[in-house]
N, C-alpha and C. Protein backbone atom coordinates (compact mmCIF):
# COMPACT_ATOMS: atom_id res chain seq x y z
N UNK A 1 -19.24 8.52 9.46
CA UNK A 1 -17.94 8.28 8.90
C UNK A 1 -18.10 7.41 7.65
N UNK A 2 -17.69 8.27 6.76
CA UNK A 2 -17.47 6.90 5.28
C UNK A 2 -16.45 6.92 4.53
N UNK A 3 -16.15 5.97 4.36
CA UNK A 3 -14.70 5.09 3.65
C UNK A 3 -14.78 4.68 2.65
N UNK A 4 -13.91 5.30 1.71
CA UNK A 4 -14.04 5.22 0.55
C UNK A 4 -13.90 3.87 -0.13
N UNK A 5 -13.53 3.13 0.72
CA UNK A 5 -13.17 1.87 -0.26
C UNK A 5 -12.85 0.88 1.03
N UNK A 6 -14.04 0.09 1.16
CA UNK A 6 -13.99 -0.56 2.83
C UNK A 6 -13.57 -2.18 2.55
N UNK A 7 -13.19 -2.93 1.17
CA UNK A 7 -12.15 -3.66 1.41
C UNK A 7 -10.51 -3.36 1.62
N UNK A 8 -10.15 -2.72 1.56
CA UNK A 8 -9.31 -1.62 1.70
C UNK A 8 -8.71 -1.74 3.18
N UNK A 9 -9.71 -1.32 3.65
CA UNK A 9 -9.81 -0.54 5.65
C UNK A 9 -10.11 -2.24 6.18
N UNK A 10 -10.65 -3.01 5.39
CA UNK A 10 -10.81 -4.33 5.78
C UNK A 10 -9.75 -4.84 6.19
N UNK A 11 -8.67 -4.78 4.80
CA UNK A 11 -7.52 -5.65 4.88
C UNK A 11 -6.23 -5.17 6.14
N UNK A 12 -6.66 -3.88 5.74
CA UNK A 12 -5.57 -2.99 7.02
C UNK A 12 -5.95 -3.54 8.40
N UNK A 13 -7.39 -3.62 8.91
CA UNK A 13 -7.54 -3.89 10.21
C UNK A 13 -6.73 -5.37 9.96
N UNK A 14 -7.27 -6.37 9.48
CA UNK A 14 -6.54 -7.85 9.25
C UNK A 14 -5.05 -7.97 9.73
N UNK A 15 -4.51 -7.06 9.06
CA UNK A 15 -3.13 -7.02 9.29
C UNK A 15 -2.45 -6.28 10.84
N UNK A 16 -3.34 -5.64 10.92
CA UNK A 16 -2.83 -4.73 12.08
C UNK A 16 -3.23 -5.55 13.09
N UNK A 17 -4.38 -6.02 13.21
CA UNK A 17 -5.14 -7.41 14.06
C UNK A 17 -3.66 -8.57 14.76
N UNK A 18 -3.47 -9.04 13.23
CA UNK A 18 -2.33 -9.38 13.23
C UNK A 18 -1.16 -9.60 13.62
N UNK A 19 -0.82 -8.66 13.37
CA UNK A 19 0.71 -7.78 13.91
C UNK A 19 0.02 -7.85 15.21
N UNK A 20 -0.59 -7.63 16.08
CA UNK A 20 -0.98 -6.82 17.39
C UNK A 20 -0.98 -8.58 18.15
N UNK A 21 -1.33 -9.44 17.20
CA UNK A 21 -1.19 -11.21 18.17
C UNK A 21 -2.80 -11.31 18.68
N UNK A 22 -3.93 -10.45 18.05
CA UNK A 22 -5.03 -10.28 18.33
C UNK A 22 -5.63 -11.47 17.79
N UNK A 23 -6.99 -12.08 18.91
CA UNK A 23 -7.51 -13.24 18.16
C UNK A 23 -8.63 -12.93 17.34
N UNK A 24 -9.49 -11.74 17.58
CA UNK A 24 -10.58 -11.22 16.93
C UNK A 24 -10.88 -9.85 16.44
N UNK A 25 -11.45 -9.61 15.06
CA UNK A 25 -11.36 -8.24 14.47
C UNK A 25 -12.60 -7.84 14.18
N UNK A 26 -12.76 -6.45 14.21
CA UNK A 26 -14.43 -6.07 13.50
C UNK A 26 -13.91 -5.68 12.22
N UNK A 27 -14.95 -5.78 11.67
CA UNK A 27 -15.04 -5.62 10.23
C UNK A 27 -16.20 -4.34 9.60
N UNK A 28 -16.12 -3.65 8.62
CA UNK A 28 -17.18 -3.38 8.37
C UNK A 28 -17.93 -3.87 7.31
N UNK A 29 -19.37 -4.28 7.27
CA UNK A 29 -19.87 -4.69 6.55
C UNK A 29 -20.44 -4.59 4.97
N UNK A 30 -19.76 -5.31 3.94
CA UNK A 30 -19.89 -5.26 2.69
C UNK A 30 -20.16 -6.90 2.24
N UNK A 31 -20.86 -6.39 0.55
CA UNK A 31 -20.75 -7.92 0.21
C UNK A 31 -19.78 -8.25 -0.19
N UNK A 32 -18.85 -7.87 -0.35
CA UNK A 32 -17.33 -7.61 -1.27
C UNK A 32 -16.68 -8.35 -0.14
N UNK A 33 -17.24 -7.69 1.09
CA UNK A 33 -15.80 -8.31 2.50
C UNK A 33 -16.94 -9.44 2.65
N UNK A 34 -17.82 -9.72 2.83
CA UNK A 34 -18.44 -11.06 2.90
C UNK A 34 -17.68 -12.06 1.96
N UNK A 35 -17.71 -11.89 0.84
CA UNK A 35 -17.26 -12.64 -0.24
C UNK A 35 -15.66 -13.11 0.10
N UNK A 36 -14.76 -11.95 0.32
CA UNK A 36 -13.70 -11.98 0.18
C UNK A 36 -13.19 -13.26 1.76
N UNK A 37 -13.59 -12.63 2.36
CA UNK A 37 -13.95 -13.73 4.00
C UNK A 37 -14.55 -15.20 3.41
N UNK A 38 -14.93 -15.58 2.84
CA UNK A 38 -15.63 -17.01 2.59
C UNK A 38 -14.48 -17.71 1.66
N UNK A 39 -13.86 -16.96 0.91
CA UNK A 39 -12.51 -17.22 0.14
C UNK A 39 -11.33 -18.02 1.44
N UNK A 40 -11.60 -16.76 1.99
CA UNK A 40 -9.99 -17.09 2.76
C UNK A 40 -10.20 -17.66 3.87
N UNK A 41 -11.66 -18.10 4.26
CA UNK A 41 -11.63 -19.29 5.47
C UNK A 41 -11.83 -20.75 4.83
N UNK A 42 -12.19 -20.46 3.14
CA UNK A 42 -12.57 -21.83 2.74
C UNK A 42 -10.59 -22.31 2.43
N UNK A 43 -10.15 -21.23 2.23
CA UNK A 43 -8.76 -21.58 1.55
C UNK A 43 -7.59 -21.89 3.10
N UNK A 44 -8.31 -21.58 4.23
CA UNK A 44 -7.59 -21.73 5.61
C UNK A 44 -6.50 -20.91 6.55
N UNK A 45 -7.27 -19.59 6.04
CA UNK A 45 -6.39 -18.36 6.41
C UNK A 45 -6.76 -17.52 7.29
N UNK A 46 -8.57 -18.17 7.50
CA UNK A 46 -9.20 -17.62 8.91
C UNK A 46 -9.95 -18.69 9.54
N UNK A 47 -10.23 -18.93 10.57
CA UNK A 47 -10.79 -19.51 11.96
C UNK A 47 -12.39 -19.62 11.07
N UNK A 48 -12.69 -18.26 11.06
CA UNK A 48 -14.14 -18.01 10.89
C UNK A 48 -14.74 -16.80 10.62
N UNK A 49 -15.78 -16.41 10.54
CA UNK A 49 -16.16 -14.94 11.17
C UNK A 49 -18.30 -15.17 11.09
N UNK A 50 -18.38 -14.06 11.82
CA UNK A 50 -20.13 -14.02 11.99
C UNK A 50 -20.31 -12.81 11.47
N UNK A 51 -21.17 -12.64 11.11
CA UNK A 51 -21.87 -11.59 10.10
C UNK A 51 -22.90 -10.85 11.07
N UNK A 52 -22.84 -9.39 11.76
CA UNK A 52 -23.61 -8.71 12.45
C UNK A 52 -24.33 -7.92 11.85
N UNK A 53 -25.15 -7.03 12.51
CA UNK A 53 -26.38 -6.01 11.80
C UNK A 53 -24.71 -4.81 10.83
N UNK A 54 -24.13 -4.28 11.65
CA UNK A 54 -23.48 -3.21 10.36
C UNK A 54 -21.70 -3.81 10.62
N UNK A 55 -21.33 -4.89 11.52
CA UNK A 55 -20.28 -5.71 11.03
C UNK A 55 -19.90 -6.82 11.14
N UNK A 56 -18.62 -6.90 10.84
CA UNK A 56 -18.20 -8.34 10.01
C UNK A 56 -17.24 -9.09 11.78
N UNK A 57 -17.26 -10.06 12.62
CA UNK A 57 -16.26 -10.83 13.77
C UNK A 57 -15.66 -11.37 12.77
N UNK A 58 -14.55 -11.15 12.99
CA UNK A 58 -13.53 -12.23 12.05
C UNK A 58 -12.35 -12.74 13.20
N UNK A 59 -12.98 -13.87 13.23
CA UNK A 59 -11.69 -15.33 13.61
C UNK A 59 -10.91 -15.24 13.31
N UNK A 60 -9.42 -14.85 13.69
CA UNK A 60 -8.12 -14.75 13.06
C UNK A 60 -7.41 -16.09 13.55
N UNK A 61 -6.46 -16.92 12.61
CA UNK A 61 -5.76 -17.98 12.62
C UNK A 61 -4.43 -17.81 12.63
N UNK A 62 -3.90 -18.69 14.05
CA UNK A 62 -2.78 -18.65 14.17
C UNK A 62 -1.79 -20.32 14.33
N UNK A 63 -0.84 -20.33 13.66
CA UNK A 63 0.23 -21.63 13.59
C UNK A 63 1.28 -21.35 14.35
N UNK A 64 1.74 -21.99 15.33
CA UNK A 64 2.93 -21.82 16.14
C UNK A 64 2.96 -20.46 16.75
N UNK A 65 2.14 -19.88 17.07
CA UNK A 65 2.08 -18.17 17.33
C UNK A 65 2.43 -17.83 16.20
N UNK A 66 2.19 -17.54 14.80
CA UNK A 66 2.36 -16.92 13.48
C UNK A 66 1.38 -17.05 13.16
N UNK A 67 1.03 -15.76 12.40
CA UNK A 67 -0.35 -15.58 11.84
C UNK A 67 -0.42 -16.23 10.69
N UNK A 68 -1.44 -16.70 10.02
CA UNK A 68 -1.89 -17.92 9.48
C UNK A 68 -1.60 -17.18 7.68
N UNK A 69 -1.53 -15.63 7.82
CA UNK A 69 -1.73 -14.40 7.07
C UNK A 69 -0.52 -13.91 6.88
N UNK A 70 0.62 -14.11 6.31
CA UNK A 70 1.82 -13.46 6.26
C UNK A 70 2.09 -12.44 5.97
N UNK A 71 1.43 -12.35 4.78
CA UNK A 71 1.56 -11.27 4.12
C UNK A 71 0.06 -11.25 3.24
N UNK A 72 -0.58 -9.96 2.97
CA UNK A 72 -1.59 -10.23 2.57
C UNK A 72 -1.59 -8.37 1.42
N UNK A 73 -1.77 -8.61 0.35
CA UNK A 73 -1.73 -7.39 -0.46
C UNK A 73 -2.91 -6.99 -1.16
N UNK A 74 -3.16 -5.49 -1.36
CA UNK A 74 -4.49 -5.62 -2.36
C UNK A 74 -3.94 -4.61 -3.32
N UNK A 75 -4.80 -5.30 -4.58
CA UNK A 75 -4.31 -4.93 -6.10
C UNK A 75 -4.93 -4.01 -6.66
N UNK A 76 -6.44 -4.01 -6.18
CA UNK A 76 -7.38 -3.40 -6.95
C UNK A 76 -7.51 -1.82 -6.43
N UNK A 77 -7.09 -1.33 -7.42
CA UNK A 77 -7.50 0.79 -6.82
C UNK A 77 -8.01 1.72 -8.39
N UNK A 78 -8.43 2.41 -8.34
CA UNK A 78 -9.32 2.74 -9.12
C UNK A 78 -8.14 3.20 -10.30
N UNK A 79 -7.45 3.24 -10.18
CA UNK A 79 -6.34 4.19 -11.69
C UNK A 79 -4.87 2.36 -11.79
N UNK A 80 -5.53 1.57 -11.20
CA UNK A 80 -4.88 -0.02 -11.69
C UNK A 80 -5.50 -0.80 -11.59
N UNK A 81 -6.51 -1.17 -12.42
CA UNK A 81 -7.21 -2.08 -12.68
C UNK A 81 -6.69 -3.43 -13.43
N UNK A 82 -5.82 -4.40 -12.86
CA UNK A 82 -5.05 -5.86 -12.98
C UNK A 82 -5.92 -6.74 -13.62
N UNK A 83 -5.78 -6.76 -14.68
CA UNK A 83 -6.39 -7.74 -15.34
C UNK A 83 -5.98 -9.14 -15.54
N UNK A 84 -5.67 -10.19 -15.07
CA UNK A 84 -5.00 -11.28 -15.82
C UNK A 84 -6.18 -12.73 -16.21
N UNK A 85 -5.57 -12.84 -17.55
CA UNK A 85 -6.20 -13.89 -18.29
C UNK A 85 -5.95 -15.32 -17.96
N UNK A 86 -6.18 -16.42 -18.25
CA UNK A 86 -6.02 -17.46 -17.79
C UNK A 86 -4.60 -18.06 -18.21
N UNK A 87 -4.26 -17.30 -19.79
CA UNK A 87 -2.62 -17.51 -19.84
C UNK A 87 -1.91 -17.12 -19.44
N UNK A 88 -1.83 -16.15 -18.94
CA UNK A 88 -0.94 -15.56 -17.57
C UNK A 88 -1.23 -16.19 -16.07
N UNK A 89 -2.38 -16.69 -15.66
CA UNK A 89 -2.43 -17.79 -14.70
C UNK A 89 -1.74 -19.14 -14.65
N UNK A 90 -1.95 -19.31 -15.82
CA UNK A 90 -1.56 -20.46 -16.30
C UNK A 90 0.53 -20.21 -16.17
N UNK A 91 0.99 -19.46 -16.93
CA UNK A 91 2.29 -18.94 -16.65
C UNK A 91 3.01 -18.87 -15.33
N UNK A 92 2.04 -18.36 -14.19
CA UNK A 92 2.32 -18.06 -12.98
C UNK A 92 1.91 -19.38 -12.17
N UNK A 93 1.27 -20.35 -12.76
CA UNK A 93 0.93 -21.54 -11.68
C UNK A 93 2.52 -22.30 -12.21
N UNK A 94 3.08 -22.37 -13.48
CA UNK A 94 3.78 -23.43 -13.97
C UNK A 94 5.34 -22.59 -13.47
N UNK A 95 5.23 -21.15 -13.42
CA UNK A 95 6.32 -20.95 -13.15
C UNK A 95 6.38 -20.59 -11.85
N UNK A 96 7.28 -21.45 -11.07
CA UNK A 96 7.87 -21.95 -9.68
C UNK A 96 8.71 -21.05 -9.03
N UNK A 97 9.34 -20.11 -9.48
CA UNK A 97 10.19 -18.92 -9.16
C UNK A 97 9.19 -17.83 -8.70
N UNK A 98 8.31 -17.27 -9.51
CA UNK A 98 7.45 -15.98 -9.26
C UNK A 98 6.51 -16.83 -7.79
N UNK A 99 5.85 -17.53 -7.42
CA UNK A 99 5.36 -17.69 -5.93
C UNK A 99 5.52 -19.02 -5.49
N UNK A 100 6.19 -19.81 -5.14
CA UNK A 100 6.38 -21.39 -5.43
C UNK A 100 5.11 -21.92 -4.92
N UNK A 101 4.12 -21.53 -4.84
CA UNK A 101 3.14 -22.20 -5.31
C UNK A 101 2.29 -22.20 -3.69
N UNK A 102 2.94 -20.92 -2.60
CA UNK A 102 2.62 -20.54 -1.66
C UNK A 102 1.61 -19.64 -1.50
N UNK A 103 1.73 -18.66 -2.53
CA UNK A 103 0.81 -17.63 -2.20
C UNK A 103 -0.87 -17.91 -2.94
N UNK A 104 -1.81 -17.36 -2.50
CA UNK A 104 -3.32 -17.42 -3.62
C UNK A 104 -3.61 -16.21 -3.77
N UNK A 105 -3.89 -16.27 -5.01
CA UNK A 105 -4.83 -14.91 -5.33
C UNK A 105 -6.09 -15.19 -5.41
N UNK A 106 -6.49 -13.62 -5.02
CA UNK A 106 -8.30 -13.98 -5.51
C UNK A 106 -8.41 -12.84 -6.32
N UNK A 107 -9.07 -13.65 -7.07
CA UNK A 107 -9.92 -12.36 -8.57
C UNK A 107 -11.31 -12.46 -8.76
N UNK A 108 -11.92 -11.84 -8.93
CA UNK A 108 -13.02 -11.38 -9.28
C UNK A 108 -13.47 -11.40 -10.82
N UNK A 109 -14.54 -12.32 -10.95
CA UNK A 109 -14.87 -13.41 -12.27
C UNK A 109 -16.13 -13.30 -12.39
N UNK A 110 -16.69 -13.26 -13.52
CA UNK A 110 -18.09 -13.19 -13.61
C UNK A 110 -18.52 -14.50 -13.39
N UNK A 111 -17.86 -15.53 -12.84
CA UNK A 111 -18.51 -16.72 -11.81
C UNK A 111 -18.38 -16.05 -10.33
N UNK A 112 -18.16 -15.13 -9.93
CA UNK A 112 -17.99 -15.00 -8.42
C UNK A 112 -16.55 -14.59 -8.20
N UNK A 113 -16.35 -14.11 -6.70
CA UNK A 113 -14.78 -13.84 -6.21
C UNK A 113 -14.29 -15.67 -6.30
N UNK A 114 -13.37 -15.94 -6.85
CA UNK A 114 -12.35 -17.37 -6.73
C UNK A 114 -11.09 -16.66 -7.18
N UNK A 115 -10.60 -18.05 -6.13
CA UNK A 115 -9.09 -18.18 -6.10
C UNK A 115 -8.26 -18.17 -7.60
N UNK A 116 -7.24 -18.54 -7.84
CA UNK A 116 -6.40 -18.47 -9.13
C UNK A 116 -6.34 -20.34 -9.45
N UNK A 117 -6.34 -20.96 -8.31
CA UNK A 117 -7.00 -22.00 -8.34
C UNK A 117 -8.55 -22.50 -9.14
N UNK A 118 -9.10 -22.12 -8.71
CA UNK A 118 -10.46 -22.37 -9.13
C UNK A 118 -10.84 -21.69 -10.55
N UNK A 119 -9.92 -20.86 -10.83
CA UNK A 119 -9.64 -20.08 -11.80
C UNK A 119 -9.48 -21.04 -13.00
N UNK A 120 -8.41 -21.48 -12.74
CA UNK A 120 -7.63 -22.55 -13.30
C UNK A 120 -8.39 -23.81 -13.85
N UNK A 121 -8.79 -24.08 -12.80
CA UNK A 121 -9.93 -25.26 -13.04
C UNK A 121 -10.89 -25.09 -14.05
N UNK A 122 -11.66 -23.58 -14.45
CA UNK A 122 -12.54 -23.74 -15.15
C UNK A 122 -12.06 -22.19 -15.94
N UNK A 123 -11.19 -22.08 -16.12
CA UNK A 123 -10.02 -21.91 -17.71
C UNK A 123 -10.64 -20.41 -17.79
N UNK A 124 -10.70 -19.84 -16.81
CA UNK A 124 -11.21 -17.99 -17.18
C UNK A 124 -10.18 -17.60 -15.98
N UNK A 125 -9.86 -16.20 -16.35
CA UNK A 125 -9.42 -15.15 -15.73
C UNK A 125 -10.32 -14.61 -15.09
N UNK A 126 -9.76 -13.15 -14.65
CA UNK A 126 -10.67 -12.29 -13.77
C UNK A 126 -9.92 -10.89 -13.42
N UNK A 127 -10.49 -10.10 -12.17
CA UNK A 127 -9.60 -8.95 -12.18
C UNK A 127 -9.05 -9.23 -10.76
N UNK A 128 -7.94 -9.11 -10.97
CA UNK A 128 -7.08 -9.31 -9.55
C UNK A 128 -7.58 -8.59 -8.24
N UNK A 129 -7.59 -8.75 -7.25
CA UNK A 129 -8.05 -8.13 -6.15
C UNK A 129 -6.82 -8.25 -4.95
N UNK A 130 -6.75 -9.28 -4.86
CA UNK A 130 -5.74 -9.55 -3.58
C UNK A 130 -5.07 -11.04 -3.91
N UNK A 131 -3.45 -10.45 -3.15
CA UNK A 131 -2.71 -11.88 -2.79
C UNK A 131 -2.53 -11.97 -2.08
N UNK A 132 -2.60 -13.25 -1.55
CA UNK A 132 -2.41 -13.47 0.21
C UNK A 132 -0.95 -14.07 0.45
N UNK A 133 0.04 -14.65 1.43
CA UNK A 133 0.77 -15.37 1.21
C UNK A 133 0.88 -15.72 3.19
């Protein structure tokens, strides 16, 4: 079986995990979902996860019985490629209406996958991948 695009099938299990009140998910294994997983447990949106021979345990986090994951979207598909620069980061951190300052994105930077945060910090853009909220 192969999948065309396994951050993708990643994020779907996450959510469906989710929705279902499940505490643990398989994953399949990429460096992309490695990466993207080290984001969102350093940022506090997962428990954890362990890295197996062909997949990914992922620790799912829950607050008050609510998933820790509200809403979680992905940007990146081959015919929309989201580009945003650091002045449009910059736009979207200062303006308080478009996410009040709840949601993170992660983009993909020739420093590595980081947040819009970390983004920020060291004044480059990247290509959008996912927002979490």
């Amino acid at each position: 079986m192969t999948f065309v695009n396994l951050l993708n099938d990643s994020i779907i299990r996450i959510k469906n995990s989710q929705t279902n009140k499940q505490r643990k998910v398989s994953l399949l294994k990429s460096k992309l979902s490695i990466n993207i997983l080290k984001v969102l447990r350093n940022e506090g949106y997962l428990r954890g996860f362990k890295i197996q021979d062909r997949t990914i345990e992922v620790s799912l986090k829950y607050y008050k019985d609510k998933p820790a994951i509200q809403n979680i979207k992905y940007h990146s598909r081959l015919s929309n490629k989201t580009n945003i620069s650091y002045k449009k980061l910059t736009y979207i951190y200062e303006d308080k209406t478009i996410n009040s300052g709840l949601s993170t994105m992660i983009l993909s930077t020739p420093f590595g996958i980081l947040t819009n945060f970390e983004c920020l910090d060291r004044k480059i853009g990247g290509k959008l991948i996912l927002t979490v909220l």
